[in-house]
Protein backbone atom coordinates (compact mmCIF):
# COMPACT_ATOMS: atom_id res chain seq x y z
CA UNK A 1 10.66 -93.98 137.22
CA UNK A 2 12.74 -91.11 135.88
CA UNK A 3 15.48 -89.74 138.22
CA UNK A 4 15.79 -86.00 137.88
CA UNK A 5 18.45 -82.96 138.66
CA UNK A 6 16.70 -80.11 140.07
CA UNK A 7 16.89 -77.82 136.89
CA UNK A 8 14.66 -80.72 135.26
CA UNK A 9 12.17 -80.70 138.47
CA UNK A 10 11.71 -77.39 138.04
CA UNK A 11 11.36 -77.57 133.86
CA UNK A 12 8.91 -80.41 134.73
CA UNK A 13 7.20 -77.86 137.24
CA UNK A 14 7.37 -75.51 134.59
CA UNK A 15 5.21 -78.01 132.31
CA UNK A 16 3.06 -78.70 135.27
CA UNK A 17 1.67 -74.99 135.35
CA UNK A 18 1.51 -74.83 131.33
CA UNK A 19 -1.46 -77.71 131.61
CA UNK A 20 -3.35 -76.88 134.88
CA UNK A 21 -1.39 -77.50 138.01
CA UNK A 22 0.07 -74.43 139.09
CA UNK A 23 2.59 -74.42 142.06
CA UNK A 24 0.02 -73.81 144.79
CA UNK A 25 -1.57 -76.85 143.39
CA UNK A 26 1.55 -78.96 143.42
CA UNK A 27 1.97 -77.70 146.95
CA UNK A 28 -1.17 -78.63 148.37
CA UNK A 29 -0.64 -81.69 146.57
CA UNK A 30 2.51 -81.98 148.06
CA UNK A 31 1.88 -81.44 151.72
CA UNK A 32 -1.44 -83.79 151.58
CA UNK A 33 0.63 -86.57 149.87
CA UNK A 34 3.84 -85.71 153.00
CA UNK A 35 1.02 -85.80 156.09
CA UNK A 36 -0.29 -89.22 154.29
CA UNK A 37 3.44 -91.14 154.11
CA UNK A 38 4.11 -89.65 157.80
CA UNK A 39 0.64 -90.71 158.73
CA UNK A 40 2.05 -94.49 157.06
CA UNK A 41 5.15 -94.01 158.91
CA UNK A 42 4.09 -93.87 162.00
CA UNK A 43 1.06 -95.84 162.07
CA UNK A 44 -0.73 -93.20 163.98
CA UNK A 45 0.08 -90.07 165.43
CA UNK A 46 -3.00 -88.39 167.80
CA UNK A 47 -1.27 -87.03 170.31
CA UNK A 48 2.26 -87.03 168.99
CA UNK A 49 4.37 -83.99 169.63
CA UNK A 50 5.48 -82.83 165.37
CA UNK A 51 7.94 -80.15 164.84
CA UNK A 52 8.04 -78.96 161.29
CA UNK A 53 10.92 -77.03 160.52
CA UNK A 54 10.15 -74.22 158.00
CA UNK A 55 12.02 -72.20 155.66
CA UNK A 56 12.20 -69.49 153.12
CA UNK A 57 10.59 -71.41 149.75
CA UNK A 58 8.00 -73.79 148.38
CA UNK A 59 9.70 -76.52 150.36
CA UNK A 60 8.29 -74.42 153.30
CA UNK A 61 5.26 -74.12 152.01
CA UNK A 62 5.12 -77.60 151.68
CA UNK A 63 6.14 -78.23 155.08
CA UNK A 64 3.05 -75.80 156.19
CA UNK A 65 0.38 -77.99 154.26
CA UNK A 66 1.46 -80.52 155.70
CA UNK A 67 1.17 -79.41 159.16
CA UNK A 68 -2.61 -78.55 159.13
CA UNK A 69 -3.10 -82.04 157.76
CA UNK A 70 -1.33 -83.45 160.95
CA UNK A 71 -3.05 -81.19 162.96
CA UNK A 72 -6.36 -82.57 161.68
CA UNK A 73 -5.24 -85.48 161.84
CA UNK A 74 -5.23 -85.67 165.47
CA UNK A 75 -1.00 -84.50 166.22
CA UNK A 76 0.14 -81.89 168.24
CA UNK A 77 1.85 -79.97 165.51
CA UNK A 78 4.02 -77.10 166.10
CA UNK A 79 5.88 -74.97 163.90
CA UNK A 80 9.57 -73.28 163.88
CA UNK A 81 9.84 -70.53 161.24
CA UNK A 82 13.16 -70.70 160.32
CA UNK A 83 12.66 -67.17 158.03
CA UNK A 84 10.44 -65.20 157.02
CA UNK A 85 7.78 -66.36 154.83
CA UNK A 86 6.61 -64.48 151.74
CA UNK A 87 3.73 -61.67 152.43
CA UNK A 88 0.38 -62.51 152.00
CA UNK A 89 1.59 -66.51 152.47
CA UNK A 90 -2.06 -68.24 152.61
CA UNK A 91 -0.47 -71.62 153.87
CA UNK A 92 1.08 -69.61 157.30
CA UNK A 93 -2.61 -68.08 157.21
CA UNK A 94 -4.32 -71.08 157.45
CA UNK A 95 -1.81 -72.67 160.19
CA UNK A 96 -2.33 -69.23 162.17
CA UNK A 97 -6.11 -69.48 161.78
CA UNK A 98 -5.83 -72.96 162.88
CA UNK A 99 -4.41 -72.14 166.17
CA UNK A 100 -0.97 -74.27 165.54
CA UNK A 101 1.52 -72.33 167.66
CA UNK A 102 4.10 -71.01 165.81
CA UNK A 103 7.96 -69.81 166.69
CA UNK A 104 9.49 -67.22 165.15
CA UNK A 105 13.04 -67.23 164.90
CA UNK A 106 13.56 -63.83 165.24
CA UNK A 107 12.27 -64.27 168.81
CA UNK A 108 14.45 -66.68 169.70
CA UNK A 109 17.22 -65.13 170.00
CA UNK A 110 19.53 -67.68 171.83
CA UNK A 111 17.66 -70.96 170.14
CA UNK A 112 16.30 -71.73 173.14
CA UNK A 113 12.43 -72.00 172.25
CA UNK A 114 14.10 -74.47 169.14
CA UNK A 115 15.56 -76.43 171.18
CA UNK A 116 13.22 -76.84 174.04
CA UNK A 117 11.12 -78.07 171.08
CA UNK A 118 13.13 -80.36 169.67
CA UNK A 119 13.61 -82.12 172.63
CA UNK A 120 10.13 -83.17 173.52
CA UNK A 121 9.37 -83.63 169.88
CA UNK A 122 8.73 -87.21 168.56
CA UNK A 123 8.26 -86.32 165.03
CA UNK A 124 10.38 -83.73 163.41
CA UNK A 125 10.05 -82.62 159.40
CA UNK A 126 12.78 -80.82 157.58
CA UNK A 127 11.10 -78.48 155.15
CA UNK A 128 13.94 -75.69 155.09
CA UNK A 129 14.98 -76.38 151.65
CA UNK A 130 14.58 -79.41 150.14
CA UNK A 131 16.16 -78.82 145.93
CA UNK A 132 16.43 -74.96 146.29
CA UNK A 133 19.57 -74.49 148.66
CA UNK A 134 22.96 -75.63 147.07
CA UNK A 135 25.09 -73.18 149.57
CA UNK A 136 26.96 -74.06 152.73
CA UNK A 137 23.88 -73.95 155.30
CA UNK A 138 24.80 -71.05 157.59
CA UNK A 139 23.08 -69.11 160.41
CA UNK A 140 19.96 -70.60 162.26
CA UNK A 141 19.39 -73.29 159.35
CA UNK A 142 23.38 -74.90 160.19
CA UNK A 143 21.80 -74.24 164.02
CA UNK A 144 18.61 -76.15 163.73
CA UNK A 145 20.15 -78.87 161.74
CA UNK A 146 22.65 -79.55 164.01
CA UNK A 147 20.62 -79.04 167.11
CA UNK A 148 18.15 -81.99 165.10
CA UNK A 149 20.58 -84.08 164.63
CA UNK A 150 22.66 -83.65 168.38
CA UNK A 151 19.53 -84.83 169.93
CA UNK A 152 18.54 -88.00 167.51
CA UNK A 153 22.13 -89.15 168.56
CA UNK A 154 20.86 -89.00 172.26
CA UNK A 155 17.18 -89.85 171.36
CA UNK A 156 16.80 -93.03 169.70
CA UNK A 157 12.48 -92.27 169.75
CA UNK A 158 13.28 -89.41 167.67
CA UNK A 159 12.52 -89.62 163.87
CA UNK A 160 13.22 -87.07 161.39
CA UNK A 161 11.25 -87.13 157.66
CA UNK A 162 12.82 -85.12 155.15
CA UNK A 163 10.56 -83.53 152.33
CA UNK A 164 12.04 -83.29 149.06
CA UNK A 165 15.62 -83.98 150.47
CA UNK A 166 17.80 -83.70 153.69
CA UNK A 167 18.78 -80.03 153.76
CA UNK A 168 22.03 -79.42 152.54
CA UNK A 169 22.31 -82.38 150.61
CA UNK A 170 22.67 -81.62 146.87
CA UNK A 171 19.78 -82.58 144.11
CA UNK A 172 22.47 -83.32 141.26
CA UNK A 173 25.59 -84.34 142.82
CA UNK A 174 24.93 -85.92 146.33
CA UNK A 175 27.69 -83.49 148.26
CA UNK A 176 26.66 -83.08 151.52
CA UNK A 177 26.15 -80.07 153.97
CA UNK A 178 28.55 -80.92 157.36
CA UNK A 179 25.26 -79.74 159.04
CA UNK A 180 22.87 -82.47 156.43
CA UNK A 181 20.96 -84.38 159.08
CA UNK A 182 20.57 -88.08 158.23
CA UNK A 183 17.08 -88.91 157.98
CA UNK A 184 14.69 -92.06 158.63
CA UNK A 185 12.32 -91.09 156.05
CA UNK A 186 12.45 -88.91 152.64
CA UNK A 187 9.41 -87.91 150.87
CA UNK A 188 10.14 -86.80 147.60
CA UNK A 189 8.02 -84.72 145.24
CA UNK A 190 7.29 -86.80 141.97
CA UNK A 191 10.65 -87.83 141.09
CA UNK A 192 13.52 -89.04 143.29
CA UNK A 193 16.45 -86.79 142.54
CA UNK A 194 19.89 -88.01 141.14
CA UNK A 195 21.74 -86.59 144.40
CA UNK A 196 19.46 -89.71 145.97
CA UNK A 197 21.64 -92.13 144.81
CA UNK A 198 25.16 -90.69 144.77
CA UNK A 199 27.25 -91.31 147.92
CA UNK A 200 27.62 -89.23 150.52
CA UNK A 201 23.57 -88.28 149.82
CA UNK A 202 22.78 -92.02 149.61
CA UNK A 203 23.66 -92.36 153.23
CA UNK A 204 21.57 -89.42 154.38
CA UNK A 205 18.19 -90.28 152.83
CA UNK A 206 16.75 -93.11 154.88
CA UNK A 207 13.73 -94.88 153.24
CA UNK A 208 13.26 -92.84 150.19
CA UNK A 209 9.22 -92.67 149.29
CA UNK A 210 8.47 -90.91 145.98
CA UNK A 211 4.91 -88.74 146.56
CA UNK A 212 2.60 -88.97 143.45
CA UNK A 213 1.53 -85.06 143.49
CA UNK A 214 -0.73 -84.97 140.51
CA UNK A 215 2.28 -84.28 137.69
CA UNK A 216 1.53 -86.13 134.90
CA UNK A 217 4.07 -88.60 133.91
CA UNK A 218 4.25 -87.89 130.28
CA UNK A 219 6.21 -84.19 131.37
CA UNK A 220 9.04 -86.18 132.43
CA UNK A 221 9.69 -88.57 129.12
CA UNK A 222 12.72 -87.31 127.76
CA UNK A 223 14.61 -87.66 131.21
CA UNK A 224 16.92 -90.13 130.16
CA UNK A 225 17.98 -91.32 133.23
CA UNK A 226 15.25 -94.10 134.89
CA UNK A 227 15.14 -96.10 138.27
CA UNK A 228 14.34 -99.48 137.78
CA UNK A 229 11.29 -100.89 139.91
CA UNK A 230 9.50 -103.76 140.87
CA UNK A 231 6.57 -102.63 138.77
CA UNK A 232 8.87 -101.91 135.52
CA UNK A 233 10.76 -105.70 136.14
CA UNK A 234 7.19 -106.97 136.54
CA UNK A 235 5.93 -105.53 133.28
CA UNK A 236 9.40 -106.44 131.52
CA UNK A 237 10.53 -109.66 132.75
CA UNK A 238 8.41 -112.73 130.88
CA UNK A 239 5.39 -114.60 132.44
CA UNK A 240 6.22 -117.69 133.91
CA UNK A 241 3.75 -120.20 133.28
CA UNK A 242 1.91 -122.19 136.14
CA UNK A 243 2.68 -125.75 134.47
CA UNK A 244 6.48 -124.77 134.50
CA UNK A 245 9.70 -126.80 136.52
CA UNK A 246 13.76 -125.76 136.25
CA UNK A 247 14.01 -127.26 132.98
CA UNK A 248 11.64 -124.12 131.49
CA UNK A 249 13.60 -121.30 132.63
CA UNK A 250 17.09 -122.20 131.29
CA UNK A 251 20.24 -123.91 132.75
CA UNK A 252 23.20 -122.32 133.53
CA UNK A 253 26.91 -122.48 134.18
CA UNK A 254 29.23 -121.02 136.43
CA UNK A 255 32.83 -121.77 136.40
CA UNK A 256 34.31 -119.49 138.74
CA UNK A 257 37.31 -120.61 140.84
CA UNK A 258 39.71 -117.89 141.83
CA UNK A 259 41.94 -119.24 145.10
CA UNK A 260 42.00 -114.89 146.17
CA UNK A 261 38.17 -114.35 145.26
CA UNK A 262 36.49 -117.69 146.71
CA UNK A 263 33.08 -115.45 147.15
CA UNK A 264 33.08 -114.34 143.32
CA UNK A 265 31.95 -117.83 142.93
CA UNK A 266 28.79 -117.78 145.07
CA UNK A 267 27.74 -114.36 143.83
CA UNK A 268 27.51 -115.47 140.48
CA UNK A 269 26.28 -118.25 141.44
CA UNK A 270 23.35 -116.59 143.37
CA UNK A 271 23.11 -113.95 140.99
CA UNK A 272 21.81 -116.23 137.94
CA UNK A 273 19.16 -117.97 140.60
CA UNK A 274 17.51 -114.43 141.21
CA UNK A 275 17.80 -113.69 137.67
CA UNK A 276 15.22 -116.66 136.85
CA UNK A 277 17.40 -119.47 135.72
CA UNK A 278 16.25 -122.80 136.29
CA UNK A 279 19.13 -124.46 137.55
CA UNK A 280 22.59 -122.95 137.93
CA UNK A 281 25.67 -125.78 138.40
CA UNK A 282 28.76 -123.58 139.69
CA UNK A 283 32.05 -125.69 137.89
CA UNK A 284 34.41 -124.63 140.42
C-alpha cells in the first residue's frame, strides 16, 4: 500500500478525474466509504447523538456525505458549520433538504450552541481539514478542537473519528497543531499519508483505516514509498507446506550475551521465531 504526501494525493486526484472519477465522485465515494467504517466502529448507531464538524473544503464535503448516510442510517446527526461552504454546495443541499439541523457558526457567537453539542454528543467527526490546512489552526477551528478534545478528557463515552487526518496534523511531516485532537479512529481517503507514521502525528491517529474510494491503484505506482501489509507478507512470504515440522523451515542461531543488554538476547531470539524459522537455539 503506497504511503503518500499530500501533493501526490492530490496528483493522484488529479489522475482520478483524467479517467472518470471526478472529485464529486471521490467525495461521494468518500463519505459512503466514512458512514460505513463509523457504522463498523460502532457496531450500530440508531439513535446515537453524531456531531460532524465541517469546514471550508472537500474534507467538508466529505464530512456532509457522510452525514446523510448516518442519518439514514438510523443516527441523530447534527451538523456544526465551521465556515462557510462554497455557493451552490449540493452536499449542504441535500443535508438541508434532509431536515439534519444545522449550526452556523456565525450564529454562535460565544460557542455556546458548539459546545452544548459537543457535550451530549457520542459520536463526533472531524471533517475541518483533513490534507488541505498546514497553518497554525486559529479562530473557531483552534475553538472547536479544543472544546472536542476538553470534553473527551472528561468523557471517556466520547469518540472522535477523524476523516482524512486529525486537523492540524501535517500530511508530509507529522508536526502537530497544539489544538490536533487525538483521535480513536482515522479514516483515510485511499492512501494513508506519510505524516501517519511520523511522531508526534503517529500518536494522534488512533486506529488508522484506509477507505477504498474507487481510485484505481495503478495511479499511485510510482509512489516509491509502500506500507507493508498482511496481504503483501501473505503474497510474498513462501507457502508452507501441510506435511512440514521445524526441520523444514530452517534452524537458527543466536549468540547474544551482552551483561548491559540481557533483553537484546530474547528479542532476537523472538524475532527469528516470528520470522518463520524452525527452531532458533539462543548461545548465550
Amino acid at each position: 500500500m503506497k504511503i503518500v504526501t499530500a501533493d501526490q494525493m492530490r496528483e493522484i486526484e488529479a489522475r482520478a478525474a483524467a479517467v472518470g472519477l471526478p472529485p464529486e465522485v471521490l467525495m461521494e465515494n468518500a463519505g459512503l466509504a466514512v458512514a460505513r467504517e463509523i457504522l463498523k466502529y460502532k457496531g450500530s448507531i440508531a439513535g446515537q447523538e453524531i456531531l460532524v464538524l465541517v469546514g471550508p473544503g472537500n474534507n467538508g464535503g466529505d464530512g456532509l456525505v457522510a452525514a446523510r448516510h448516518l442519518q439514514r442510517w438510523g443516527a441523530r446527526v447534527k451538523v456544526y458549520l465551521c465556515s462557510k461552504r462554497p455557493a451552490g454546495d449540493k452536499n449542504l443541499e441535500i443535508v438541508n433538504d434532509r431536515g439534519i439541523p444545522v449550526i452556523r457558526v456565525e450564529k454562535d457567537g460565544d460557542f455556546s450552541l458548539l459546545e452544548e453539542e459537543i457535550n451530549t454528543a457520542q459520536v463526533i467527526v472531524d471533517s475541518l481539514f483533513g490534507t488541505g490546512k498546514v497553518r497554525p489552526l486559529e479562530g473557531v477551528y483552534r475553538e472547536a478542537l479544543l472544546k472536542v478534545s476538553q470534553a473527551r478528557r472528561k468523557r471517556g463515552d466520547l469518540s472522535l473519528v477523524a476523516l482524512d487526518l486529525p486537523s492540524g496534523l501535517n500530511p508530509d511531516s507529522g508536526a502537530a497543531d497544539a489544538a490536533c485532537p487525538t483521535a480513536d479512529v482515522t479514516i483515510t481517503m485511499a492512501n494513508p499519508k506519510r505524516g501517519m507514521y511520523a511522531f508526534p502525528g503517529a500518536e494522534k491517529t488512533g486506529k488508522i483505516i484506509v477507505a477504498d474510494i474507487g481510485i484505481p491503484e495503478n495511479l499511485s505506482e510510482d509512489i516509491n514509498v509502500s506500507l507493508i501489509t498482511e496481504g503483501w507478507a501473505a503474497e510474498h512470504l513462501p507457502a508452507r507446506p501441510i506435511h512440514a515440522n521445524k526441520g523444514t523451515f530452517g534452524k537458527i542461531m543466536v549468540a547474544a550475551g551482552s551483561p548491559n543488554y540481557i533483553g537484546a538476547a530474547y528479542l532476537a531470539a523472538a524475532a527469528a521465531c516470528r520470522a518463520g524459522a524452525g527452531l532458533v537455539t539462543a548461545a548465550a
